[in-house]
Protein backbone atom coordinates (compact mmCIF):
# COMPACT_ATOMS: atom_id res chain seq x y z
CA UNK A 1 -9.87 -51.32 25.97
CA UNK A 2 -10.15 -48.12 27.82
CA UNK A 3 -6.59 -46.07 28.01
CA UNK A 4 -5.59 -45.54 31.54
CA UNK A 5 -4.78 -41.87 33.26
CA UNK A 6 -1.46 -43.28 34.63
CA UNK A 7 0.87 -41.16 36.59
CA UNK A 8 4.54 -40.36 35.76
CA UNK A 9 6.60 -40.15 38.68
CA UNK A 10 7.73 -36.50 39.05
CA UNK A 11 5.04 -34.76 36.49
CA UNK A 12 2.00 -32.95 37.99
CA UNK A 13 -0.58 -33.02 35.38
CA UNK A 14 -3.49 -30.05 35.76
CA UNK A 15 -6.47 -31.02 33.30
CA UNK A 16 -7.09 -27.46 33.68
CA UNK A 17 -3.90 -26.55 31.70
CA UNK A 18 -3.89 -29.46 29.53
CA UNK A 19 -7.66 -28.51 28.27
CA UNK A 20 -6.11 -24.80 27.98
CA UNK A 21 -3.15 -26.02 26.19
CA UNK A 22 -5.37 -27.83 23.59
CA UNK A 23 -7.99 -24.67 23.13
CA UNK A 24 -4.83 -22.81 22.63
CA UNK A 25 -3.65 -25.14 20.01
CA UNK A 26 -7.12 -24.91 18.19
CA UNK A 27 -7.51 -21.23 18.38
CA UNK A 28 -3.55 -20.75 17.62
CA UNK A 29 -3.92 -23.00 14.08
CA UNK A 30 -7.08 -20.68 13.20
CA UNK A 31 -5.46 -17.66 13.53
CA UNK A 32 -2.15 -18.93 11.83
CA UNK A 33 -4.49 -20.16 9.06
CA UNK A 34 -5.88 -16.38 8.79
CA UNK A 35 -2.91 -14.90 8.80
CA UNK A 36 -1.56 -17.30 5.79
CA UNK A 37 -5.08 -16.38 3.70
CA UNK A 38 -4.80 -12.66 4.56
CA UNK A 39 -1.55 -12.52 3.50
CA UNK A 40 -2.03 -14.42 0.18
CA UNK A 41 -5.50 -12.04 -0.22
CA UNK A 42 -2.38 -8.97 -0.54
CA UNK A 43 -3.42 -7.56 3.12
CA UNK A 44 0.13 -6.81 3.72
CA UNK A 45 1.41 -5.82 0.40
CA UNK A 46 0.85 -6.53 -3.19
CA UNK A 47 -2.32 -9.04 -3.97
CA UNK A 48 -5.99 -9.13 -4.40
CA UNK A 49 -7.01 -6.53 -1.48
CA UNK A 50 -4.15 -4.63 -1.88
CA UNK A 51 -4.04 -3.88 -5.64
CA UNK A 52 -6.25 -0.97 -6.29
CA UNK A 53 -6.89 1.21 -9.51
CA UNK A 54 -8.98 4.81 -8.99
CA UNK A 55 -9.94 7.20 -11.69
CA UNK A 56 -10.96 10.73 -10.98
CA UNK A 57 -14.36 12.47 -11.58
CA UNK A 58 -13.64 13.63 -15.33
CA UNK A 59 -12.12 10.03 -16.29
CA UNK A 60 -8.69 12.08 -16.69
CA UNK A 61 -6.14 10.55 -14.80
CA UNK A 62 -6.19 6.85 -13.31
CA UNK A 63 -4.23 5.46 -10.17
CA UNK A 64 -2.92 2.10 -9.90
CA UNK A 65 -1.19 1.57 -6.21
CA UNK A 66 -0.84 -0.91 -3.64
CA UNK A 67 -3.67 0.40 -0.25
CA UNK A 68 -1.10 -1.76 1.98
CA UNK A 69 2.84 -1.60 2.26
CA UNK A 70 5.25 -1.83 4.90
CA UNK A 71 7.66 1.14 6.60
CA UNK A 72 11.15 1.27 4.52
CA UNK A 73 9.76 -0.97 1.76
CA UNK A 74 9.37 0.46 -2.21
CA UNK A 75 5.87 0.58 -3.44
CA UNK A 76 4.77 1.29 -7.09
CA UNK A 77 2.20 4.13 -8.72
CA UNK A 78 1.57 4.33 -11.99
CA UNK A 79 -0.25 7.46 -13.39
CA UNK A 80 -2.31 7.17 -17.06
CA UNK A 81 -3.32 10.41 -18.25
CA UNK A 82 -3.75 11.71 -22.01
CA UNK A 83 -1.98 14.04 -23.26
CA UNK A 84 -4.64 15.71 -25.29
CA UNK A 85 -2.72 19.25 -26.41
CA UNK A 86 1.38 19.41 -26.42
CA UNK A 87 2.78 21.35 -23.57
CA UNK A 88 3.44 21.83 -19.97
CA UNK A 89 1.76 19.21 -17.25
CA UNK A 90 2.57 19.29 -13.70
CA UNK A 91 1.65 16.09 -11.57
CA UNK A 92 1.41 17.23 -7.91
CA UNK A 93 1.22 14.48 -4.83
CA UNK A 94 0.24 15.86 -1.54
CA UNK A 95 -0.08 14.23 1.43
CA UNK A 96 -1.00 14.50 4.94
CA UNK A 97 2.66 15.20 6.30
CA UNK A 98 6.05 16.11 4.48
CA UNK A 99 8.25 12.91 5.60
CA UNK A 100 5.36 10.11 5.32
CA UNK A 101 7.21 9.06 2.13
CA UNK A 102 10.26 9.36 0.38
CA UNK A 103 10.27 9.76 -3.07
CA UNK A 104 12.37 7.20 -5.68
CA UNK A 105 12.33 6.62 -9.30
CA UNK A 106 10.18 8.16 -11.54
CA UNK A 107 10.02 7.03 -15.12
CA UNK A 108 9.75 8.73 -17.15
CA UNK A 109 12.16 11.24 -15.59
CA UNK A 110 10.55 14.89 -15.15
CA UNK A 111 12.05 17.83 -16.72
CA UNK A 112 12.09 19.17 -13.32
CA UNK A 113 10.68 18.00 -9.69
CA UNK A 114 10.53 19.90 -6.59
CA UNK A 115 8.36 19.99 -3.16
CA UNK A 116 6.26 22.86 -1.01
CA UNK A 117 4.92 22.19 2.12
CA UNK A 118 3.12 18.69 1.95
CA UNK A 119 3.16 18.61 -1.93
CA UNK A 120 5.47 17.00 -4.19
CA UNK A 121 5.66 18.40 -7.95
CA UNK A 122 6.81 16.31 -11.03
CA UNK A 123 6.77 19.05 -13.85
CA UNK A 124 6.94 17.55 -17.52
CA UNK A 125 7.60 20.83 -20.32
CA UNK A 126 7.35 18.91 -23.53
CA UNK A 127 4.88 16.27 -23.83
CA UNK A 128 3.94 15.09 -27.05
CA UNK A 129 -0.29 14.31 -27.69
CA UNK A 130 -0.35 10.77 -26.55
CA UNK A 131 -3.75 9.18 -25.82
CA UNK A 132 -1.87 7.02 -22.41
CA UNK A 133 0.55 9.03 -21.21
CA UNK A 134 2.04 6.83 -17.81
CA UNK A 135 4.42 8.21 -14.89
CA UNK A 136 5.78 5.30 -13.35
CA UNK A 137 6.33 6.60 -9.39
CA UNK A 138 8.35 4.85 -6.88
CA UNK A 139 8.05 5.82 -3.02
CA UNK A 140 9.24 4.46 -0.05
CA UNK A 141 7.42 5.17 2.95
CA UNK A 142 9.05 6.22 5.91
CA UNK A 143 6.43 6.17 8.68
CA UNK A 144 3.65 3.45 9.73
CA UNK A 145 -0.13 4.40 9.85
CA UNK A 146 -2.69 5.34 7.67
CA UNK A 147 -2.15 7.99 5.06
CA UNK A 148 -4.87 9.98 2.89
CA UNK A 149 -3.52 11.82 -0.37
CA UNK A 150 -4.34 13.35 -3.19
CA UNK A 151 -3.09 13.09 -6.62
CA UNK A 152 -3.63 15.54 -9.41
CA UNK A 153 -2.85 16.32 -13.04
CA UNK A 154 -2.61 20.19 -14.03
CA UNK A 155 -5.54 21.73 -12.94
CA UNK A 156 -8.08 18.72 -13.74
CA UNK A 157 -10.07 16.85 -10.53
CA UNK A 158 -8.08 15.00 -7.94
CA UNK A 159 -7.87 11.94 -6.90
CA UNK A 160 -8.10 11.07 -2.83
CA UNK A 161 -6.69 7.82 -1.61
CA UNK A 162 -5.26 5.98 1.27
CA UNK A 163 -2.51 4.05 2.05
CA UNK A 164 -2.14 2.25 5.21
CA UNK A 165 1.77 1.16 6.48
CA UNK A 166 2.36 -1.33 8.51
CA UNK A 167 5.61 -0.84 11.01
């Protein structure tokens, strides 16, 4: 039994639109479906893409940080770095303009913390030999786009990283 093309009274059917309606559908549940993966994957914030750990030239100081957050949404750095003689350490962030982020919480507080220019300082006077010593840094980003920084303990090698916010 073959099904009839019967018209409805009122309706003008276009088998033009109908076959773009059902491409549509096709291409519209393949995109949703990458979307859904991408998303899972940490493309948009916290997850497998996302989730990155760098470690400078002299294996000095390691960064873990999220490459992809969102405008007016917290993200999380941690710093590791050993103490290896008691004293002074200054952490300096600098990025590639002054109001790309806003800076939070730190743990554990610095003694002091203060920012020139594109460069934000988190000073520590007293730290005791410790063979992981790890700066918990909270920043909110404040515009979208793709950011390049650096990150840098005392006078030891940087590291350069990116961070892309999405609007």
């Amino acid at each position: 039994m073959e099904p009839k093309n019967e018209k409805v009274p009122g309706i003008k059917e276009s088998y033009r639109l109908l076959t773009f309606e059902y491409a549509f559908r096709q291409v519209g549940f393949i995109v949703l479906l990458a979307i859904i993966v991408a998303a899972i994957a940490g493309l948009f914030s916290s997850g497998v893409v996302s989730d990155v750990e760098k470690t400078n030239d002299a294996k000095s100081l390691t960064l873990s940080y999220e490459r992809f957050g969102r405008r007016q949404t917290e993200s999380r750095m941690a710093l590791t770095f050993p103490v290896t003689s008691e004293g002074k350490y200054t952490i300096s962030l600098t990025s590639e303009s002054s109001d790309a982020y806003e800076p939070g919480s730190v743990w554990p507080k610095p003694d002091s913390m203060y920012s020139r220019g594109n460069t934000l300082f988190l000073v520590y006077n007293n730290l005791e030999q410790n063979e992981k010593f790890v700066i918990q840094l909270f920043l909110t980003p404040s515009k979208a786009g793709k950011w390049t920084n650096t990150l840098r303990v005392n006078n030891e090698p940087e590291i350069a990283f990116w961070q892309f916010i999405y609007p």
